[in-house]
PDB file of N, CA and C in Angstrom:
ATOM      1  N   UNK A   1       8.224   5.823   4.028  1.00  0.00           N
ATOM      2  CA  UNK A   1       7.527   5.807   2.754  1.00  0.00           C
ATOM      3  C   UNK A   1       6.879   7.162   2.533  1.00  0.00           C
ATOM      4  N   UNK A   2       7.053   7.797   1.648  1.00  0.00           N
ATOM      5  CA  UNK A   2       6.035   8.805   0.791  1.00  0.00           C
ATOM      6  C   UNK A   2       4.581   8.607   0.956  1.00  0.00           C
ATOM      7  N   UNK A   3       4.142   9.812   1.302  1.00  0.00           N
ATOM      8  CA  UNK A   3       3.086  10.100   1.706  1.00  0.00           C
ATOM      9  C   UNK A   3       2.462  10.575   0.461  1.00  0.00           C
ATOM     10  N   UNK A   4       1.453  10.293  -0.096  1.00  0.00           N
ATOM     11  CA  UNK A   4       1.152  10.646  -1.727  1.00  0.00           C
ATOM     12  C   UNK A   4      -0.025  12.167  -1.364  1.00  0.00           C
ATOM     13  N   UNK A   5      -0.165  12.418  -2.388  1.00  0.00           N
ATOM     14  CA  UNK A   5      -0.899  14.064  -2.287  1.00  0.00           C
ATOM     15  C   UNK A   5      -2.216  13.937  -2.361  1.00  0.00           C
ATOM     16  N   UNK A   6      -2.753  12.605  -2.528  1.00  0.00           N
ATOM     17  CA  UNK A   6      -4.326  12.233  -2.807  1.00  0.00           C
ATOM     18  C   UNK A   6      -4.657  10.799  -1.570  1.00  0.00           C
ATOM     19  N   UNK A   7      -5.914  11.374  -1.389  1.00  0.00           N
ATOM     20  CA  UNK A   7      -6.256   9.922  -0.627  1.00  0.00           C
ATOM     21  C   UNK A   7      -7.145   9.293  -1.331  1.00  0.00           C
ATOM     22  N   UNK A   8      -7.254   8.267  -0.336  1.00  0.00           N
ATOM     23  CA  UNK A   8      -7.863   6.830  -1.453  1.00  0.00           C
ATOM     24  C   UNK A   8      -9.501   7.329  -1.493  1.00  0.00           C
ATOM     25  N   UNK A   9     -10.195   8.143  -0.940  1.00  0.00           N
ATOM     26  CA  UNK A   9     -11.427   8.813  -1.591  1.00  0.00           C
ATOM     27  C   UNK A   9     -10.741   9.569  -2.936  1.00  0.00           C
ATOM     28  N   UNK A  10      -9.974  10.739  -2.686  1.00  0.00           N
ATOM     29  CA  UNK A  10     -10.019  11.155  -3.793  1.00  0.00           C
ATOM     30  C   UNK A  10      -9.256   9.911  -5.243  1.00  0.00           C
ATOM     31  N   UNK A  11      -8.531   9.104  -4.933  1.00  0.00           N
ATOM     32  CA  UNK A  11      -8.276   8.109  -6.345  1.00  0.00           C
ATOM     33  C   UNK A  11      -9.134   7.460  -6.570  1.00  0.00           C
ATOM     34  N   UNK A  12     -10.142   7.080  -5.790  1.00  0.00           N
ATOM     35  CA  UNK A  12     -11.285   6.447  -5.854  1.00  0.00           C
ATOM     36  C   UNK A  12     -12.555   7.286  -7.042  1.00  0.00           C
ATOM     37  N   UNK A  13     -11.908   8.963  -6.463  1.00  0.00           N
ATOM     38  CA  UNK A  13     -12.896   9.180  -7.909  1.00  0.00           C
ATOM     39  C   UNK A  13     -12.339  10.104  -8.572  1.00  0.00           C
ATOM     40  N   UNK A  14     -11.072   9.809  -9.017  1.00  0.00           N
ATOM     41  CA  UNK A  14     -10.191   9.963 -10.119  1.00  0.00           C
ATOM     42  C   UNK A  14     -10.139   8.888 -11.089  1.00  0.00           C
ATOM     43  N   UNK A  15     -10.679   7.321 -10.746  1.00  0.00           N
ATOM     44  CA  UNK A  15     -10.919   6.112 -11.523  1.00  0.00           C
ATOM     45  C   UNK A  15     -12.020   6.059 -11.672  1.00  0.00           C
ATOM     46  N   UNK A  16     -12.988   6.624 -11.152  1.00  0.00           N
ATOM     47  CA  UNK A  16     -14.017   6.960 -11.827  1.00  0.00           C
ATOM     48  C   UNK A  16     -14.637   7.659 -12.448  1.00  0.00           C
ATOM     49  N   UNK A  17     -13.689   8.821 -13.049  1.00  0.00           N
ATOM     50  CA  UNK A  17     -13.609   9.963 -14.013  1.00  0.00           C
ATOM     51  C   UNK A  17     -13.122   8.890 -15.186  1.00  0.00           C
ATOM     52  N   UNK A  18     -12.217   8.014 -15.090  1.00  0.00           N
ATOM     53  CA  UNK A  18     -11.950   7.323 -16.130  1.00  0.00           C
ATOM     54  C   UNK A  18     -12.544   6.268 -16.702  1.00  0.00           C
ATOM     55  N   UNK A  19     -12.870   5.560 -15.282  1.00  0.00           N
ATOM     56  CA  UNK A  19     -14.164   4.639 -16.276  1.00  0.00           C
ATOM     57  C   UNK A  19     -15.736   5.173 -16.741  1.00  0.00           C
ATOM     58  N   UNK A  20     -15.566   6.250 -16.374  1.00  0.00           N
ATOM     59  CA  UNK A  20     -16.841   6.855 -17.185  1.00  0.00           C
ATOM     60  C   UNK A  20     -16.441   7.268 -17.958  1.00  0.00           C
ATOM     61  N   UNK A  21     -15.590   7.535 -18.874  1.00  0.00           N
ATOM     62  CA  UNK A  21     -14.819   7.564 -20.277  1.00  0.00           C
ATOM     63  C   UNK A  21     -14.610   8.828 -20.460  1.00  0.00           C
ATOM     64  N   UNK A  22     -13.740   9.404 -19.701  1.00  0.00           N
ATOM     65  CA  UNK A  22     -12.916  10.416 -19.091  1.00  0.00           C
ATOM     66  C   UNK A  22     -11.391  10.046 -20.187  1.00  0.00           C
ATOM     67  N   UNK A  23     -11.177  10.896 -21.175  1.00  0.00           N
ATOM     68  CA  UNK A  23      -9.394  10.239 -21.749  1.00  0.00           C
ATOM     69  C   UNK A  23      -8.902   9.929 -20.438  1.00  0.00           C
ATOM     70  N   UNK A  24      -7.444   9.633 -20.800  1.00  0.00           N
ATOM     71  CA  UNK A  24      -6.249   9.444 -19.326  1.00  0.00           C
ATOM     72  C   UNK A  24      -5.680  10.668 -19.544  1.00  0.00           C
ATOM     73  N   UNK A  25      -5.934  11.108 -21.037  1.00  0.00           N
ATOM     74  CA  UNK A  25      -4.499  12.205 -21.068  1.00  0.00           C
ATOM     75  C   UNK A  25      -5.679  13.621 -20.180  1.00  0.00           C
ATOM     76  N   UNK A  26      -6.499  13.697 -20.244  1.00  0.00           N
ATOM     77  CA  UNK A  26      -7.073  14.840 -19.831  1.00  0.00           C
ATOM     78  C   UNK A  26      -7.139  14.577 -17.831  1.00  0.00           C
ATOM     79  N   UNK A  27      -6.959  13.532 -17.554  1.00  0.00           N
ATOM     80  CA  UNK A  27      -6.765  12.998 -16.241  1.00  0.00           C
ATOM     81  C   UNK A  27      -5.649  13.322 -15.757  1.00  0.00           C
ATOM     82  N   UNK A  28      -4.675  13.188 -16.600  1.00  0.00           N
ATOM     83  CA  UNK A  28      -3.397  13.039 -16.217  1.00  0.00           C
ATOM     84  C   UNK A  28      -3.036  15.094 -15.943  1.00  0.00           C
ATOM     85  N   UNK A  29      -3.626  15.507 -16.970  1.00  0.00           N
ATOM     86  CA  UNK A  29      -3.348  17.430 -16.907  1.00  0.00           C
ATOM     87  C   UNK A  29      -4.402  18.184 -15.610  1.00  0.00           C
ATOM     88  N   UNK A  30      -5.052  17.320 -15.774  1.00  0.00           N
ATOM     89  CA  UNK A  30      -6.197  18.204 -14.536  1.00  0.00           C
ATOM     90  C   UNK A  30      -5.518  17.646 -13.283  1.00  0.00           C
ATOM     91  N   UNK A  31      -5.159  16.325 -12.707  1.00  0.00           N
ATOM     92  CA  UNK A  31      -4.616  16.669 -11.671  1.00  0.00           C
ATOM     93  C   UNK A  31      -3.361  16.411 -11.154  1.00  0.00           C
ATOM     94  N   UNK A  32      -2.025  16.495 -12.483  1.00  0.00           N
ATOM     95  CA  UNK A  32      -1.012  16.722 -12.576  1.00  0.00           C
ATOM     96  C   UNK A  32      -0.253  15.379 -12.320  1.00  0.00           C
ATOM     97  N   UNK A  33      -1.118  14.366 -12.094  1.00  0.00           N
ATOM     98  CA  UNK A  33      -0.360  13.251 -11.655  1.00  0.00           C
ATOM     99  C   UNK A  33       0.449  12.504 -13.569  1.00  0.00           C
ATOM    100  N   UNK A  34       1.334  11.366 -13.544  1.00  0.00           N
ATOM    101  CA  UNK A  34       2.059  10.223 -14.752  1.00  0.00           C
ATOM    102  C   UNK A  34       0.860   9.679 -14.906  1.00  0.00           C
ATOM    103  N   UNK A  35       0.663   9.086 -16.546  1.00  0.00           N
ATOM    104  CA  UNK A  35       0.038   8.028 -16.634  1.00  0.00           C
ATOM    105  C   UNK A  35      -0.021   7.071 -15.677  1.00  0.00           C
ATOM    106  N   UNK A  36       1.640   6.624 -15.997  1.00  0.00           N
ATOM    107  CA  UNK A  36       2.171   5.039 -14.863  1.00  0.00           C
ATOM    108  C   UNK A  36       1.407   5.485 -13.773  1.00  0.00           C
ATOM    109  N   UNK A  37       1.119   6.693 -13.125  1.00  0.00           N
ATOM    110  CA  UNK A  37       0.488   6.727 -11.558  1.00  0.00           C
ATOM    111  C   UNK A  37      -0.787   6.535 -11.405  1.00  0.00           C
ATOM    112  N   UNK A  38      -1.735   6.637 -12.682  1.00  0.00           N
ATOM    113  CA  UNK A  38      -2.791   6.460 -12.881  1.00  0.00           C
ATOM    114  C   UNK A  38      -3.101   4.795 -13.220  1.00  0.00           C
ATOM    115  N   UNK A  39      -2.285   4.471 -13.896  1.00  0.00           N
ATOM    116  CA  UNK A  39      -2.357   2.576 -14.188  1.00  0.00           C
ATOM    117  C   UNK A  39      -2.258   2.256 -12.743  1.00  0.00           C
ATOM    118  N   UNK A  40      -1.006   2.136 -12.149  1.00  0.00           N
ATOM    119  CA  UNK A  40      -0.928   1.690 -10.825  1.00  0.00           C
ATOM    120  C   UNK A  40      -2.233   2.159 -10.060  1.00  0.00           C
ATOM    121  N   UNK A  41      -2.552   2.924 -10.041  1.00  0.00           N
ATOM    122  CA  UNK A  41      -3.952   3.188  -9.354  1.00  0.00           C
ATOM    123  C   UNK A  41      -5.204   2.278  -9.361  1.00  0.00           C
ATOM    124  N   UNK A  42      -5.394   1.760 -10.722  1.00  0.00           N
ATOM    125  CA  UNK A  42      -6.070   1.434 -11.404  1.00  0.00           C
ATOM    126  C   UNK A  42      -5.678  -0.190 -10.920  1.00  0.00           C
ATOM    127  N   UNK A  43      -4.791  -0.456 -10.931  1.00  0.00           N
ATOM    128  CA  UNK A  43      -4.218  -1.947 -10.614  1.00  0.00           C
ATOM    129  C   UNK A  43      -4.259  -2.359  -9.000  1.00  0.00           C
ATOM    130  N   UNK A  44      -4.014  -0.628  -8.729  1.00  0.00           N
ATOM    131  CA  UNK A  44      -4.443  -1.407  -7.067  1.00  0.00           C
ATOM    132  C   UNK A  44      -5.877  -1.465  -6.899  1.00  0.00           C
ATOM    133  N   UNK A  45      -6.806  -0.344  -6.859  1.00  0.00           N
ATOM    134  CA  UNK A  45      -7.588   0.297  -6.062  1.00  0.00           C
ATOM    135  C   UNK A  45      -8.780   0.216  -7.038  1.00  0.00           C
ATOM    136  N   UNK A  46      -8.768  -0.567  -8.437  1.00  0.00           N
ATOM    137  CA  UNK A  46      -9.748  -0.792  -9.291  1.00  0.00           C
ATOM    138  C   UNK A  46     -11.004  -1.626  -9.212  1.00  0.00           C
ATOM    139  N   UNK A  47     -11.842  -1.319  -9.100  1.00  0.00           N
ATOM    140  CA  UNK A  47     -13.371  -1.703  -8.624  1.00  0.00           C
ATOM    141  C   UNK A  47     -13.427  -2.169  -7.520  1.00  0.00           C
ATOM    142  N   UNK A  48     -12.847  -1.346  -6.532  1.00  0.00           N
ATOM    143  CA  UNK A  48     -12.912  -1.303  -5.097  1.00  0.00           C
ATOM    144  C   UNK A  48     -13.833  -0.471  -4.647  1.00  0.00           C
ATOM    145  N   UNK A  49     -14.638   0.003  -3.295  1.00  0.00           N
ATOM    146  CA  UNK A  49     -15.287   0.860  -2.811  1.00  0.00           C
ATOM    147  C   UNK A  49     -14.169   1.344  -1.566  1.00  0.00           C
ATOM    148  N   UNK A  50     -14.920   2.395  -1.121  1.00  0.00           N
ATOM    149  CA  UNK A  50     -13.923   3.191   0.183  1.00  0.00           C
ATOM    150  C   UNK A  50     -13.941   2.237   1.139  1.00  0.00           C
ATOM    151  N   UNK A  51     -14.830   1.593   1.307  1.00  0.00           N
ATOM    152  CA  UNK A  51     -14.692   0.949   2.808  1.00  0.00           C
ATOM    153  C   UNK A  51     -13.715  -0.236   2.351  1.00  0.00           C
ATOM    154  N   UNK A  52     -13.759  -0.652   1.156  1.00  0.00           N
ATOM    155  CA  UNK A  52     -12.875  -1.815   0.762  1.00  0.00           C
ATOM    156  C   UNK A  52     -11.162  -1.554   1.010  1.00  0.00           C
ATOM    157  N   UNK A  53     -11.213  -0.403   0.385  1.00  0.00           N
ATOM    158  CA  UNK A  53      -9.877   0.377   0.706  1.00  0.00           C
ATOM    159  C   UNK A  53      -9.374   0.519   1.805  1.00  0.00           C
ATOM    160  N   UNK A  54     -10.314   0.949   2.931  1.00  0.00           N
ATOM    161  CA  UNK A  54      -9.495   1.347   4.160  1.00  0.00           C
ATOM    162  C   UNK A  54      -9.418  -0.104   4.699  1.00  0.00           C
ATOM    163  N   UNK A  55     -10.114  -1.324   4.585  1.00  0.00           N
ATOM    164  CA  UNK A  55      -9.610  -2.792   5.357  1.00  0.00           C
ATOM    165  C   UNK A  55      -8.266  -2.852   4.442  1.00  0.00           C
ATOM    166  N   UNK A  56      -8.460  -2.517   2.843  1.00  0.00           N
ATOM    167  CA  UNK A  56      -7.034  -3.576   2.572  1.00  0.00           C
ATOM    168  C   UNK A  56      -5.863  -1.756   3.834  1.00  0.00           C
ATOM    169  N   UNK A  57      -5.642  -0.885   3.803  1.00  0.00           N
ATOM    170  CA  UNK A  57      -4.836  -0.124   4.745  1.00  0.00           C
ATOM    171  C   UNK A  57      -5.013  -0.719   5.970  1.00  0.00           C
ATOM    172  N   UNK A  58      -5.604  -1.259   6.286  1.00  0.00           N
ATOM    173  CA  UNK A  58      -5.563  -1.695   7.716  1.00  0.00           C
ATOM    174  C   UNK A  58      -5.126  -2.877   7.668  1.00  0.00           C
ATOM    175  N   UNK A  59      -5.155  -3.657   6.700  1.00  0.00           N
ATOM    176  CA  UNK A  59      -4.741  -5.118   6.614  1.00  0.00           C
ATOM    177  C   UNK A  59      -3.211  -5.056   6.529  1.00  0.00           C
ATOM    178  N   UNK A  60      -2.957  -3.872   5.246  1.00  0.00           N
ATOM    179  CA  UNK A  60      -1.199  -3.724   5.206  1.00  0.00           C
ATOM    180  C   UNK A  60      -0.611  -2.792   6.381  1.00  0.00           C
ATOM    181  N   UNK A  61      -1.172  -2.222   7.109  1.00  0.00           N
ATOM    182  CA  UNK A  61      -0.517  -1.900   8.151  1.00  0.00           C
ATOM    183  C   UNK A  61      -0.511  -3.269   9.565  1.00  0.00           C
ATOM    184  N   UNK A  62      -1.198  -3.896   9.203  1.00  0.00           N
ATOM    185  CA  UNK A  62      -1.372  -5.436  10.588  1.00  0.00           C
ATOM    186  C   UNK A  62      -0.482  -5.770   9.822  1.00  0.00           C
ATOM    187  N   UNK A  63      -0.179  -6.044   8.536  1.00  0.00           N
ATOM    188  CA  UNK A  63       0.754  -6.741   8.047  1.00  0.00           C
ATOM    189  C   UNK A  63       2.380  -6.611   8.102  1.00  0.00           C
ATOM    190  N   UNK A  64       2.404  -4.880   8.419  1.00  0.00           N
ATOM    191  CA  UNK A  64       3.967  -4.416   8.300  1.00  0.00           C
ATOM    192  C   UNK A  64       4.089  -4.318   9.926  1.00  0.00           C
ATOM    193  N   UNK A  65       3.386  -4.917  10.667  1.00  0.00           N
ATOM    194  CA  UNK A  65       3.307  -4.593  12.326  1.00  0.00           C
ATOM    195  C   UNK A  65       3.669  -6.384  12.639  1.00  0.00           C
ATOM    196  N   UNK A  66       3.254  -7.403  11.901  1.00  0.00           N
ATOM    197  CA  UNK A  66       3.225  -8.786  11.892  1.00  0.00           C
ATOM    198  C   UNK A  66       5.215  -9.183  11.529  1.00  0.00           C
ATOM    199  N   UNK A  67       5.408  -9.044  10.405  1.00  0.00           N
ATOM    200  CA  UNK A  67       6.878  -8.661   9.948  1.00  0.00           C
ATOM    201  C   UNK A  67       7.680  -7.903  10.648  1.00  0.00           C
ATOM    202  N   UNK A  68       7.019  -7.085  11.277  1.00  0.00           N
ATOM    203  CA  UNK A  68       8.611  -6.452  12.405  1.00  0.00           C
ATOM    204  C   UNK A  68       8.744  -7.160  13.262  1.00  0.00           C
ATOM    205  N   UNK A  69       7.512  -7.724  14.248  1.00  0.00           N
ATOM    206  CA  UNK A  69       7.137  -8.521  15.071  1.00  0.00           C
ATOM    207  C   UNK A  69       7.927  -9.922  14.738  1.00  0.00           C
ATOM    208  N   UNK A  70       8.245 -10.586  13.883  1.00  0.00           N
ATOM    209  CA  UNK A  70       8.674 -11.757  13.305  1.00  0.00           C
ATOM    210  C   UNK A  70      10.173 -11.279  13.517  1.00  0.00           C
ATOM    211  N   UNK A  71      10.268 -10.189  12.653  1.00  0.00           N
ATOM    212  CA  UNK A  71      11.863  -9.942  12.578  1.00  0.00           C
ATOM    213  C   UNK A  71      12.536  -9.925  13.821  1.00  0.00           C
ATOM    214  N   UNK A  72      11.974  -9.075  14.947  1.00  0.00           N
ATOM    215  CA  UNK A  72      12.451  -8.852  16.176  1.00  0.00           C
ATOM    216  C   UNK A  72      12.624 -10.390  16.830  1.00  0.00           C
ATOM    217  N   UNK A  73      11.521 -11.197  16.684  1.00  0.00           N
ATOM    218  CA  UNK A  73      11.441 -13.059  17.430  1.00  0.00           C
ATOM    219  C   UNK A  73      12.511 -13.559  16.906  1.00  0.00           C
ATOM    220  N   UNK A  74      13.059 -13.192  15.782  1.00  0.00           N
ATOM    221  CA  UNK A  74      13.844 -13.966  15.082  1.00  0.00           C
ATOM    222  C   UNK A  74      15.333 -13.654  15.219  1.00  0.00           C
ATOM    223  N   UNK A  75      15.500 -12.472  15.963  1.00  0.00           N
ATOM    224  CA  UNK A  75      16.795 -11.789  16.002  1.00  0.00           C
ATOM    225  C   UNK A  75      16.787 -12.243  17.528  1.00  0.00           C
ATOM    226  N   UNK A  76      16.009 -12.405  18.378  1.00  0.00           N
ATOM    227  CA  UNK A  76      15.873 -12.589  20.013  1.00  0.00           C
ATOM    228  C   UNK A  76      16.509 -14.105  19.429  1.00  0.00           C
ATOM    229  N   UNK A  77      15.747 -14.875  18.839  1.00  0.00           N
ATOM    230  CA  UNK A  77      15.977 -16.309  18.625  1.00  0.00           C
ATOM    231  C   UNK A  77      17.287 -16.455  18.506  1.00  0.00           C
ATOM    232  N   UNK A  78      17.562 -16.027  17.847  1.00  0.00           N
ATOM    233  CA  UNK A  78      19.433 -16.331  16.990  1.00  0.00           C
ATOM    234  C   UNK A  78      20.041 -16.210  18.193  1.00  0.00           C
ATOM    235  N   UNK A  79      19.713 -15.147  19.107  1.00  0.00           N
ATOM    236  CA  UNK A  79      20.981 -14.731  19.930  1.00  0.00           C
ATOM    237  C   UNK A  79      20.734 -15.445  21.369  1.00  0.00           C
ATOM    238  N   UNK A  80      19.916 -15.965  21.918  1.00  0.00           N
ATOM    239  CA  UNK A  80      19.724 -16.930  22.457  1.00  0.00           C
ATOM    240  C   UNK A  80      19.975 -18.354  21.951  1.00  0.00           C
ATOM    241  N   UNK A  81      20.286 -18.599  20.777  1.00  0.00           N
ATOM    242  CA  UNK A  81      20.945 -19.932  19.947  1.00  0.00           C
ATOM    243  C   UNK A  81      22.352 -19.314  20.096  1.00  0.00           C
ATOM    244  N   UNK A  82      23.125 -18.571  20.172  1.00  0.00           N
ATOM    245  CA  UNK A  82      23.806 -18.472  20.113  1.00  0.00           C
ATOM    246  C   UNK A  82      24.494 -18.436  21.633  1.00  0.00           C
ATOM    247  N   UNK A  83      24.086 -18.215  22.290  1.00  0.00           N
ATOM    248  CA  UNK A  83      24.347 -18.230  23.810  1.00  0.00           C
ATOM    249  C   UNK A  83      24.094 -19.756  24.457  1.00  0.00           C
ATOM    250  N   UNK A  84      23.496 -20.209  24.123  1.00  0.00           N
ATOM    251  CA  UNK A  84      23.139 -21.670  24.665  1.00  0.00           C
ATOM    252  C   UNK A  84      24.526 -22.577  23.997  1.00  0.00           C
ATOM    253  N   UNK A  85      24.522 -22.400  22.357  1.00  0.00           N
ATOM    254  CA  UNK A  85      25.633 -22.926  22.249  1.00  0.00           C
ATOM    255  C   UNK A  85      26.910 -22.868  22.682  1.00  0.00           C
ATOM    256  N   UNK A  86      27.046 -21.768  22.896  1.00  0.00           N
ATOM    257  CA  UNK A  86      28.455 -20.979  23.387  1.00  0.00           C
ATOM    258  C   UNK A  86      28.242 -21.897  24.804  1.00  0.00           C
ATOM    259  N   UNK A  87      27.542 -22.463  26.082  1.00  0.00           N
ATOM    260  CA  UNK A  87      27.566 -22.760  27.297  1.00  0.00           C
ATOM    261  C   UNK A  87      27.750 -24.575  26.575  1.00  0.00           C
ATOM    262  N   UNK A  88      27.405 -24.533  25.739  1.00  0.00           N
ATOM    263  CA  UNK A  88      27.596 -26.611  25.771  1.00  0.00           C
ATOM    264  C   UNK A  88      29.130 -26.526  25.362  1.00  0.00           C
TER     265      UNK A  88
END
């Protein structure tokens, strides 16, 4: 995955240039980012604080560590179903 050019301090107060009634279009030229990148921002990370931010990153990284973890049990599983059957 893409590594983005801002961290979640700095979008944190890039949405708050905007809700203090900051245009988008003058948001969007000062620090070069799409509208769409600024909505999505706004949709994730909207009336969140920093510390809120770094649990949900820590939550989606336990989460993409939980899913490999599953995937791998599940590929061990099959092929041990598949070996047991193969012996009856």
């Amino acid at each position: 995955m893409k590594k983005g050019r801002f961290s979640e301090a700095q979008i944190l107060g890039i949405l708050k240039e905007l809700e203090s009634g900051v245009p988008i279009g003058d948001i969007v030229r000062k620090y070069g980012v799409g509208e769409s990148t600024v909505y999505n921002w706004r949709s994730k990370y909207g009336g969140m604080h920093e510390s809120e931010v770094k649990r949900l990153k820590q939550l989606e990284e336990e989460n993409r560590r939980l899913k490999h973890m599953y995937a791998e049990l599940s590929i061990d599983y099959r092929v041990l179903k598949d070996i047991v059957e193969k012996k009856l």
